[in-house]
C-alpha atoms as a PDB file:
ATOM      1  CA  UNK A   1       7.780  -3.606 -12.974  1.00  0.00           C
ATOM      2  CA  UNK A   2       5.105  -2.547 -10.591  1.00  0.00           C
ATOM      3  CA  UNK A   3       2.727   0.236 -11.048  1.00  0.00           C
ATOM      4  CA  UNK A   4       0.689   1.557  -7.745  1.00  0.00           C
ATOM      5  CA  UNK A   5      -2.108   3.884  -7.771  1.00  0.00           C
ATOM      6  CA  UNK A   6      -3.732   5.097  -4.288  1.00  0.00           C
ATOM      7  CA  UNK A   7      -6.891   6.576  -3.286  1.00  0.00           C
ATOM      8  CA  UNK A   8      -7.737   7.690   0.553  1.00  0.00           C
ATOM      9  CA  UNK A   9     -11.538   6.807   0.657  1.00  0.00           C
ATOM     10  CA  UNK A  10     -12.619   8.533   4.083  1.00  0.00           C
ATOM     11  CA  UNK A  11     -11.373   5.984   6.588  1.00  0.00           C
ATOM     12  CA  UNK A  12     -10.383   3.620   4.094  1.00  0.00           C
ATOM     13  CA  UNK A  13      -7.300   3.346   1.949  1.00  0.00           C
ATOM     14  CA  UNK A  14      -7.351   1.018  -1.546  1.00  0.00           C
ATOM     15  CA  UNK A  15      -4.104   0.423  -2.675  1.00  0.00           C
ATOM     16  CA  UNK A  16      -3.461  -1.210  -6.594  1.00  0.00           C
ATOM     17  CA  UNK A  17      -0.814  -2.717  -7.843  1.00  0.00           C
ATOM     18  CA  UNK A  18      -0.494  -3.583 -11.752  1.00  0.00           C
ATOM     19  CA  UNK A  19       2.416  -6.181 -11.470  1.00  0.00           C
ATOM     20  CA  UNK A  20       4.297  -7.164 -14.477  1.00  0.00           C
ATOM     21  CA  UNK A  21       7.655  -9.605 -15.379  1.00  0.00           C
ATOM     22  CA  UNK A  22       8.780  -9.612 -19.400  1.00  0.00           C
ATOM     23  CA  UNK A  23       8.802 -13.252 -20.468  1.00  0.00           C
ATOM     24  CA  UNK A  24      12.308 -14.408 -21.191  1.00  0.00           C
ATOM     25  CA  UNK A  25      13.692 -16.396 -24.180  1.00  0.00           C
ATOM     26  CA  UNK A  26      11.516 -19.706 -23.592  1.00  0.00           C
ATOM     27  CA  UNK A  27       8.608 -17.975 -24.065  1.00  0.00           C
ATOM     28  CA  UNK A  28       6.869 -19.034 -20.571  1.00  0.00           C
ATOM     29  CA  UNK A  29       3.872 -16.934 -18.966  1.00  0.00           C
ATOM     30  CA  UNK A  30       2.138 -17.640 -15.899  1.00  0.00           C
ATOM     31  CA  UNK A  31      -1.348 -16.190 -15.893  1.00  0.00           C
ATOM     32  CA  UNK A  32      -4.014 -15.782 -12.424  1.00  0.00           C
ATOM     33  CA  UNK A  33      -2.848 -14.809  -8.550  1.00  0.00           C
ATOM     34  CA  UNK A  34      -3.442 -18.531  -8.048  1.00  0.00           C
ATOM     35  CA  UNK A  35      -1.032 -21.198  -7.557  1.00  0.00           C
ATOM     36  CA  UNK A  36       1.451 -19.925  -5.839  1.00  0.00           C
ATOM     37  CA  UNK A  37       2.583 -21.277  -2.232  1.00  0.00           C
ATOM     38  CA  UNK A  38       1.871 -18.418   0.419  1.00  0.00           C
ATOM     39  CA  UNK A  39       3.957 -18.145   3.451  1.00  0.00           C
ATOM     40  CA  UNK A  40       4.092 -15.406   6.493  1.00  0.00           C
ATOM     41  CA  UNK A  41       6.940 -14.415   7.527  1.00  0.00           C
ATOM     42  CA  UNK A  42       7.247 -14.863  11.208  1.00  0.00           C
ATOM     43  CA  UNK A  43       9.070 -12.879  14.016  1.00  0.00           C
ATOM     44  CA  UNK A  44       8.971  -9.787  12.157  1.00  0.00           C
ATOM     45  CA  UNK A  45       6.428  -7.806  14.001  1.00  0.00           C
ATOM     46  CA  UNK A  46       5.475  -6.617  10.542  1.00  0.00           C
ATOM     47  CA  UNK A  47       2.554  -8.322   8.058  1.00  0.00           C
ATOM     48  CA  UNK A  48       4.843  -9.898   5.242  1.00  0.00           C
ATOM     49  CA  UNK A  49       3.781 -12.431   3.032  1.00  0.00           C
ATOM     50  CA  UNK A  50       6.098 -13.919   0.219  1.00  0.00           C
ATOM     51  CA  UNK A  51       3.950 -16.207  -2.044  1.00  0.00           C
ATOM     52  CA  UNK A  52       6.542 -18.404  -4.486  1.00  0.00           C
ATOM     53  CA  UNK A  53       5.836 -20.527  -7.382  1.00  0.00           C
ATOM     54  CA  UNK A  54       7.689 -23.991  -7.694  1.00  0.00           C
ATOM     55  CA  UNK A  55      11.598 -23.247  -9.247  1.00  0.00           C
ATOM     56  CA  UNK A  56      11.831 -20.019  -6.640  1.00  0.00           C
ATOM     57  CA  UNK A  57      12.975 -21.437  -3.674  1.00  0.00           C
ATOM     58  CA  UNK A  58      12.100 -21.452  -0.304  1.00  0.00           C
ATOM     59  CA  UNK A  59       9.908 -18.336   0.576  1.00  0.00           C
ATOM     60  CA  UNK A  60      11.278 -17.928   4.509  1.00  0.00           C
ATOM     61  CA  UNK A  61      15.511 -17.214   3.093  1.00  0.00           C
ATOM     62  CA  UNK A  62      13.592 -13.456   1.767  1.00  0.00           C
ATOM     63  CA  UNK A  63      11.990 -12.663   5.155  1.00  0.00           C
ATOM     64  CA  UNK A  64      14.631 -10.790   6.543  1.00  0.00           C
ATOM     65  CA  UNK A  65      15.375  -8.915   3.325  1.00  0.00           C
ATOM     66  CA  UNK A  66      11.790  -7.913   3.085  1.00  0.00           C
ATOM     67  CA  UNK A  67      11.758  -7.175   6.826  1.00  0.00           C
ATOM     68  CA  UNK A  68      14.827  -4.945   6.798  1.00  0.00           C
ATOM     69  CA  UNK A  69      13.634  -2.877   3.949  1.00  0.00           C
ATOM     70  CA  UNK A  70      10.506  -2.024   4.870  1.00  0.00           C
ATOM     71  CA  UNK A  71      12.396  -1.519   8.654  1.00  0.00           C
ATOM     72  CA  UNK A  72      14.571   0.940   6.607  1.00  0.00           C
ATOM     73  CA  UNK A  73      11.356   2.860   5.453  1.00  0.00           C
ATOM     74  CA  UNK A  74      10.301   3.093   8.646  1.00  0.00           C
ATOM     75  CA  UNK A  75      12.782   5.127  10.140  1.00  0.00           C
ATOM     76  CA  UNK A  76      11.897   7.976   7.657  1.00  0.00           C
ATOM     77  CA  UNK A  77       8.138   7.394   7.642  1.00  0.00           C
ATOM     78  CA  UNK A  78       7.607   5.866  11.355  1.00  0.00           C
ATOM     79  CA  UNK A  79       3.793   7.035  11.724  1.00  0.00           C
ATOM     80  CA  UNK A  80       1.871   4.598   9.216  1.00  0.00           C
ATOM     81  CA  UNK A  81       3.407   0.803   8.885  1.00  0.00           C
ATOM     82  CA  UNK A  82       2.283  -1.216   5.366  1.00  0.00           C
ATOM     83  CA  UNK A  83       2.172  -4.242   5.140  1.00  0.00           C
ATOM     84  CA  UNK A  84       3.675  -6.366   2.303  1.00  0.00           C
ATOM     85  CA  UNK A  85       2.866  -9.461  -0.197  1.00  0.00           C
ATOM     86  CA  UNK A  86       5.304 -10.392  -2.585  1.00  0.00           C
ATOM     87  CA  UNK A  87       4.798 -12.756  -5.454  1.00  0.00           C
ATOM     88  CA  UNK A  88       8.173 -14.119  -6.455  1.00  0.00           C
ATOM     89  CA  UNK A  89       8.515 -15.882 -10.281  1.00  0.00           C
ATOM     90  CA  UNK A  90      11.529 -17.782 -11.553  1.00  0.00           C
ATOM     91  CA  UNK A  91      13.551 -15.229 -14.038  1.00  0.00           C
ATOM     92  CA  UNK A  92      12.416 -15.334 -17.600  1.00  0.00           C
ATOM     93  CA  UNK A  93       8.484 -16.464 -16.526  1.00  0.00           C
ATOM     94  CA  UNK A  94       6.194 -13.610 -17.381  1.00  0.00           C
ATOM     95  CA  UNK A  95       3.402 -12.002 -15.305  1.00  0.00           C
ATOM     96  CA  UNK A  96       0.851  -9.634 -15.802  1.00  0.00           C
ATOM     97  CA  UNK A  97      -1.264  -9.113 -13.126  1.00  0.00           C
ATOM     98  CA  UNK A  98      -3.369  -6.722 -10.868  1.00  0.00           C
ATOM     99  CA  UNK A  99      -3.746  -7.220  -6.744  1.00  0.00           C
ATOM    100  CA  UNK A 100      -5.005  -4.378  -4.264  1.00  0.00           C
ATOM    101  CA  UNK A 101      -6.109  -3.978  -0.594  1.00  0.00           C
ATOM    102  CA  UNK A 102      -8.966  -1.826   0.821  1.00  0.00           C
ATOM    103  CA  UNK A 103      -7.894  -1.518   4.218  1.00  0.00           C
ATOM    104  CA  UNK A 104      -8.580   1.054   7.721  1.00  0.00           C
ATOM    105  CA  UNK A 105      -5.219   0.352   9.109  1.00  0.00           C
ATOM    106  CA  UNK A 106      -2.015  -0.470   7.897  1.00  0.00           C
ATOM    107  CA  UNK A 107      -2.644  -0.710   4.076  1.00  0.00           C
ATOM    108  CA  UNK A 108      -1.338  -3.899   1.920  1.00  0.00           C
ATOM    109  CA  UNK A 109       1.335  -3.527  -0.490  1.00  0.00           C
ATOM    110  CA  UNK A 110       1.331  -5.963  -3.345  1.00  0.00           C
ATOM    111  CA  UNK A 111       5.025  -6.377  -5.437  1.00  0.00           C
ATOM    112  CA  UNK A 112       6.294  -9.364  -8.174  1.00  0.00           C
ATOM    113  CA  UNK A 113      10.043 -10.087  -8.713  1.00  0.00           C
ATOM    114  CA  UNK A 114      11.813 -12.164 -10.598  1.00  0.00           C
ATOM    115  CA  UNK A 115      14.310 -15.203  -8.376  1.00  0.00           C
ATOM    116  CA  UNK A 116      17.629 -15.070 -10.659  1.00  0.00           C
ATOM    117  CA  UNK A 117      20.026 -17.989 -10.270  1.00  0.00           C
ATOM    118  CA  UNK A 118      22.032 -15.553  -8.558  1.00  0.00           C
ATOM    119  CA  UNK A 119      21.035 -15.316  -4.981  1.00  0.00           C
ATOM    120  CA  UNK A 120      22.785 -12.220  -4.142  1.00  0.00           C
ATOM    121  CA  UNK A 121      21.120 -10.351  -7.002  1.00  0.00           C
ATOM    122  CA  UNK A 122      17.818 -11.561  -6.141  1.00  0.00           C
ATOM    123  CA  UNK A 123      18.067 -10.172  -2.528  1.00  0.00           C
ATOM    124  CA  UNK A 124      19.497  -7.065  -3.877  1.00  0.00           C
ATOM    125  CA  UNK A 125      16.410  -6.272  -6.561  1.00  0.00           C
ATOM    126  CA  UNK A 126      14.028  -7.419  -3.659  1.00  0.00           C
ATOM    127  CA  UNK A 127      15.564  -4.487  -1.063  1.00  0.00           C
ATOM    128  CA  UNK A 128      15.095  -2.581  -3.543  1.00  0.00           C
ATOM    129  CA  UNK A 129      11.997  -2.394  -4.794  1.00  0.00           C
ATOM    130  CA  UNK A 130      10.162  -2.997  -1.466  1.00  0.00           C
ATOM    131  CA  UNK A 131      11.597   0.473   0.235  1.00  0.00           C
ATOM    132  CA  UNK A 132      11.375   1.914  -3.585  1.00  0.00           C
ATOM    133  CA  UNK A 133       7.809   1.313  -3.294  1.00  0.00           C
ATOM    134  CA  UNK A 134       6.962   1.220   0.042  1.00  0.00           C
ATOM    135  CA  UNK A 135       8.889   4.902   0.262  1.00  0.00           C
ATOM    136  CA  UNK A 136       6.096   6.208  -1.979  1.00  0.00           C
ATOM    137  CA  UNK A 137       3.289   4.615  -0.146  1.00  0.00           C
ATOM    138  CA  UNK A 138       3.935   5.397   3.167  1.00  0.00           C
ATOM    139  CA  UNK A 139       5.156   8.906   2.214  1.00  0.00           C
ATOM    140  CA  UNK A 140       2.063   9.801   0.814  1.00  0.00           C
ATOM    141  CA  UNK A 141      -0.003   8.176   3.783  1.00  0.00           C
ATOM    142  CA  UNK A 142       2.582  10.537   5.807  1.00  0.00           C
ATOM    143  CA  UNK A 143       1.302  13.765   3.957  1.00  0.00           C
ATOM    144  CA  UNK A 144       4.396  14.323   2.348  1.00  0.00           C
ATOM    145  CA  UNK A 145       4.475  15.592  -0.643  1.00  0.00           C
ATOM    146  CA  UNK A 146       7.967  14.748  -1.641  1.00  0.00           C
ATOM    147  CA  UNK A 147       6.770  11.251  -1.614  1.00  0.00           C
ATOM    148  CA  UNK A 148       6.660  10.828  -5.217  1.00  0.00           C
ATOM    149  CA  UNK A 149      10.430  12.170  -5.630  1.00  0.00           C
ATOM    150  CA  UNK A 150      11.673   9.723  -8.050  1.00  0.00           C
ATOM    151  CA  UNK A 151      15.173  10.728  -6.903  1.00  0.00           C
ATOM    152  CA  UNK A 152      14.711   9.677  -3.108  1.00  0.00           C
ATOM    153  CA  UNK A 153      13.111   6.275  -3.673  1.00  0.00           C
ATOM    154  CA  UNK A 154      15.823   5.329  -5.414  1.00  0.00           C
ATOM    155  CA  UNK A 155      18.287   6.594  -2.892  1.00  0.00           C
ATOM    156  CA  UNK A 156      16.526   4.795  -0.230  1.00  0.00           C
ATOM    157  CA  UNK A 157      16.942   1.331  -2.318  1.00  0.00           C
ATOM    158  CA  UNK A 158      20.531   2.241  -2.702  1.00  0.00           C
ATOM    159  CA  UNK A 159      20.881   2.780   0.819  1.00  0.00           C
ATOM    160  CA  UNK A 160      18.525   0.165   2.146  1.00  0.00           C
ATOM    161  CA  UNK A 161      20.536  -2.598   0.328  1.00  0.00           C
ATOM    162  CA  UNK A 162      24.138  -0.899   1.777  1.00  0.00           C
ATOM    163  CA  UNK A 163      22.590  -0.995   4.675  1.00  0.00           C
ATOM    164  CA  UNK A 164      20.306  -4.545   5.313  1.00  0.00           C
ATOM    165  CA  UNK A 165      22.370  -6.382   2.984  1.00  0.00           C
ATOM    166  CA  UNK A 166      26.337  -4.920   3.545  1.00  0.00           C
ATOM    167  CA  UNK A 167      26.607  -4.575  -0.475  1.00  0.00           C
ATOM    168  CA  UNK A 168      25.431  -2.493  -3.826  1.00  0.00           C
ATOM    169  CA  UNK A 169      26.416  -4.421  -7.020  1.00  0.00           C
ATOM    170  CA  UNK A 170      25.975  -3.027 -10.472  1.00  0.00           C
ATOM    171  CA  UNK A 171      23.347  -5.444 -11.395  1.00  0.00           C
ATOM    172  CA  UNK A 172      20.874  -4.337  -8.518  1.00  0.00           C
ATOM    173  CA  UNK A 173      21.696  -0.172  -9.175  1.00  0.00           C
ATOM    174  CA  UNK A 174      18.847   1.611 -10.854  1.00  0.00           C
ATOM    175  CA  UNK A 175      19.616   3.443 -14.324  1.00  0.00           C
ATOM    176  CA  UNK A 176      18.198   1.627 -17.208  1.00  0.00           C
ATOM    177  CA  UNK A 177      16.077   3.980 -20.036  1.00  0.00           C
ATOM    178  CA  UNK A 178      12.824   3.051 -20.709  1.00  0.00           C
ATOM    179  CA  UNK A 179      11.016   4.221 -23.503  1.00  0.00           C
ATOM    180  CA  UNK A 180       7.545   4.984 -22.941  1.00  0.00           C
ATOM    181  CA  UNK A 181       4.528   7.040 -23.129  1.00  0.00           C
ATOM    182  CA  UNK A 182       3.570   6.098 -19.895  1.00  0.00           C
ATOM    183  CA  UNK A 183       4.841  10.207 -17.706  1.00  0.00           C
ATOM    184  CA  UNK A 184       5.153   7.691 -14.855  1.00  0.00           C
ATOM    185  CA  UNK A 185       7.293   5.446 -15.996  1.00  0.00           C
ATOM    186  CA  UNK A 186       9.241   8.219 -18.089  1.00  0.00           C
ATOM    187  CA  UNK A 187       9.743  10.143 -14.595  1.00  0.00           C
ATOM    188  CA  UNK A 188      11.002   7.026 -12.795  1.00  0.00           C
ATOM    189  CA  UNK A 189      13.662   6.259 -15.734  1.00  0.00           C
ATOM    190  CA  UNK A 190      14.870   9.607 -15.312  1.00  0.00           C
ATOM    191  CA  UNK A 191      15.084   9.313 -11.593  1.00  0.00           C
ATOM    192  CA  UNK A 192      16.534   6.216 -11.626  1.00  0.00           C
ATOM    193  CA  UNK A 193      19.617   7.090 -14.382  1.00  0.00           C
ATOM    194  CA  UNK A 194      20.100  10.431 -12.148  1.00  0.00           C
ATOM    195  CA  UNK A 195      20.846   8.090  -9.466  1.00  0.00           C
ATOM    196  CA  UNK A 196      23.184   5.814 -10.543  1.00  0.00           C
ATOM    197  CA  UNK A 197      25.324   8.176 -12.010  1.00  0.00           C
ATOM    198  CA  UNK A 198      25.442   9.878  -8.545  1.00  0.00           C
ATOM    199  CA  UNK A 199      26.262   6.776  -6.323  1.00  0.00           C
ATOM    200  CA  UNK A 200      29.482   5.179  -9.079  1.00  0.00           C
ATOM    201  CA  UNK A 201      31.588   7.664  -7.274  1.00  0.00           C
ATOM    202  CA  UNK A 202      31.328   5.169  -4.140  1.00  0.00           C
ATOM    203  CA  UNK A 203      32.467   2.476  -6.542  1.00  0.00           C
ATOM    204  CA  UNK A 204      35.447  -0.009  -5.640  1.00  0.00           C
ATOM    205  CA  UNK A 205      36.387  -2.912  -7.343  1.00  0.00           C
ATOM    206  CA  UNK A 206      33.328  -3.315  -9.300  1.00  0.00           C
ATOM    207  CA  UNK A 207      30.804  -2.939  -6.089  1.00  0.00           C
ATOM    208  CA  UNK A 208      29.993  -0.442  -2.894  1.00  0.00           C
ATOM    209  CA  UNK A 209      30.941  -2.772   0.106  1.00  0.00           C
ATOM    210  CA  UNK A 210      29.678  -1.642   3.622  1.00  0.00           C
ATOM    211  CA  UNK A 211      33.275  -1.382   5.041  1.00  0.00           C
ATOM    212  CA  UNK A 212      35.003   0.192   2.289  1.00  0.00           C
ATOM    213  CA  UNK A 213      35.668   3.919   2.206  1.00  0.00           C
ATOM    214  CA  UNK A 214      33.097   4.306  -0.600  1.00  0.00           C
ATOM    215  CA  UNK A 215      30.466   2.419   1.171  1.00  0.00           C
ATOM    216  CA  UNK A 216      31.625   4.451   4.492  1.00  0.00           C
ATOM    217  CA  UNK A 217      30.841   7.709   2.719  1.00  0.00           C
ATOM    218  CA  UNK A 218      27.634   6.599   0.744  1.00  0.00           C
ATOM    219  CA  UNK A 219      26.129   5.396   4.226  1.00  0.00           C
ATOM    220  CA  UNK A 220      27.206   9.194   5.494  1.00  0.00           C
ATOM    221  CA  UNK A 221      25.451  10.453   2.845  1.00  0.00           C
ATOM    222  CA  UNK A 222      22.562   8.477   3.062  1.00  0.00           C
ATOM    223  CA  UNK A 223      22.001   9.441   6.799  1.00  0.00           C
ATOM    224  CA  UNK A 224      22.573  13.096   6.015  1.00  0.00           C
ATOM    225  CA  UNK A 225      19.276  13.035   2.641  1.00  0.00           C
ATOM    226  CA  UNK A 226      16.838  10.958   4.991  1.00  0.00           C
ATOM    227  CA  UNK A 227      16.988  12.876   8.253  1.00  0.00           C
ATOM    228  CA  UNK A 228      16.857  16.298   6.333  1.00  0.00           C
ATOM    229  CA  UNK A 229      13.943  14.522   5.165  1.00  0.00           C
ATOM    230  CA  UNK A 230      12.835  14.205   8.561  1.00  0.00           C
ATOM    231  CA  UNK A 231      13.847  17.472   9.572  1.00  0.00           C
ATOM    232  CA  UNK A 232      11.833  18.671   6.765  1.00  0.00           C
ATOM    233  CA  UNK A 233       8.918  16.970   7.113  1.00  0.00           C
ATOM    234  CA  UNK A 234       9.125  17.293  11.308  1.00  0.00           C
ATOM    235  CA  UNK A 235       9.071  21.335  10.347  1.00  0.00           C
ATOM    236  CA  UNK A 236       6.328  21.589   7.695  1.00  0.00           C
ATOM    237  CA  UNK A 237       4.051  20.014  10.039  1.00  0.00           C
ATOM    238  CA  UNK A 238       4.720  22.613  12.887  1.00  0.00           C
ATOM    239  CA  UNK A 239       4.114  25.000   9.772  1.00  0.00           C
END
């Protein structure tokens, strides 16, 4: 779970991220930003930085996950590029920790994920919640307003993994209920359980495959949502 709060300072943007993993039956906790094994992902054109603890693999195999989410983003929000820094934790290790950026220029997103022993799921969650997030961020350095939508940043990470990764399985699609005080996280349940109901039409044989007729028509739809969105957005600037 990741929690960002903004604030435009003048020139300046800070960006805050309160990061947090639930610890899993063992009972293990990592604690501090240190330790981990930092690594840039290169030929990107994009400022990505994965940063791994021993047990989650090697760092470079989620560079052009990251990279083609984020690219995914971009498309809708072109004007203001983020970069990103992922911590990455072995399933089941908890984490609860804060990282921000106070930047002029392309602002620094900070994200934690778990690494499950399945691969595929991990690179699912990952596209994910980097255009999840980075949807939000970038929208609202856009001026959009519809940037907090809970409904469209989970579309994108629907469409973002169809898309970068050829594949939506049912453990990677939004839609579990969280109960909580928190209006954030309340809005974000509801957003994401809205969404999952709406994409199981696309459904065959358990998953939404790029080249199936269901994944044909969920990659219509998602064209048709985000370039309204840039229609939209193109228009109430003019306005």
């Amino acid at each position: 779970m990741n929690l960002i709060s903004v604030k435009r300072m003048s020139v300046l943007t800070y960006v805050e991220t309160d990061m947090y993993l639930p610890e899993g039956s063992k009972g293990r906790y990592y604690r501090g930003l240190t330790g981990f094994q930092r690594s840039h992902c290169p030929d990107v054109g994009l400022r990505i930085t994965v940063l791994t603890l021993e047990g989650a693999g090697d760092a470079r195999q989620y560079c052009s996950a990251i990279e083609g989410a984020l690219r995914q983003v971009m498309s809708v929000y072109a004007t203001r590029p983020i970069g990103i820094r992922l911590y990455l934790l072995p399933s089941g290790i908890g984490f609860r920790e804060q990282d921000a950026s106070l930047r002029m220029t392309s602002p620094r997103l900070s994200l934690v994920a778990p690494v499950f022993s399945d691969h595929r799921r991990t690179l699912g969650n990952i596209v994910d919640l980097v255009s999840h997030e980075s949807f939000h961020l970038m929208g609202y350095l856009s001026g959009d307003e519809r940037a907090a939508d809970e409904r469209s940043a989970y579309w994108i990470g629907m469409c973002s993994q169809l898309n970068v990764l050829g594949v939506v399985r049912p453990d990677t699609m939004p839609g579990g209920v969280i109960e909580t005080e928190n209006d954030a996280m309340a809005e974000s349940s509801a957003g994401a359980l809205i969404v999952r109901r709406e994409i199981l039409r696309y459904l065959s044989g358990g998953e939404i495959r790029s080249e199936s007729s269901g994944g044909t028509a969920m990659r219509q739809d998602c064209r048709i949502l985000f370039s309204r969105l840039n229609r939209e957005k193109s228009l109430s600037k003019r306005l």
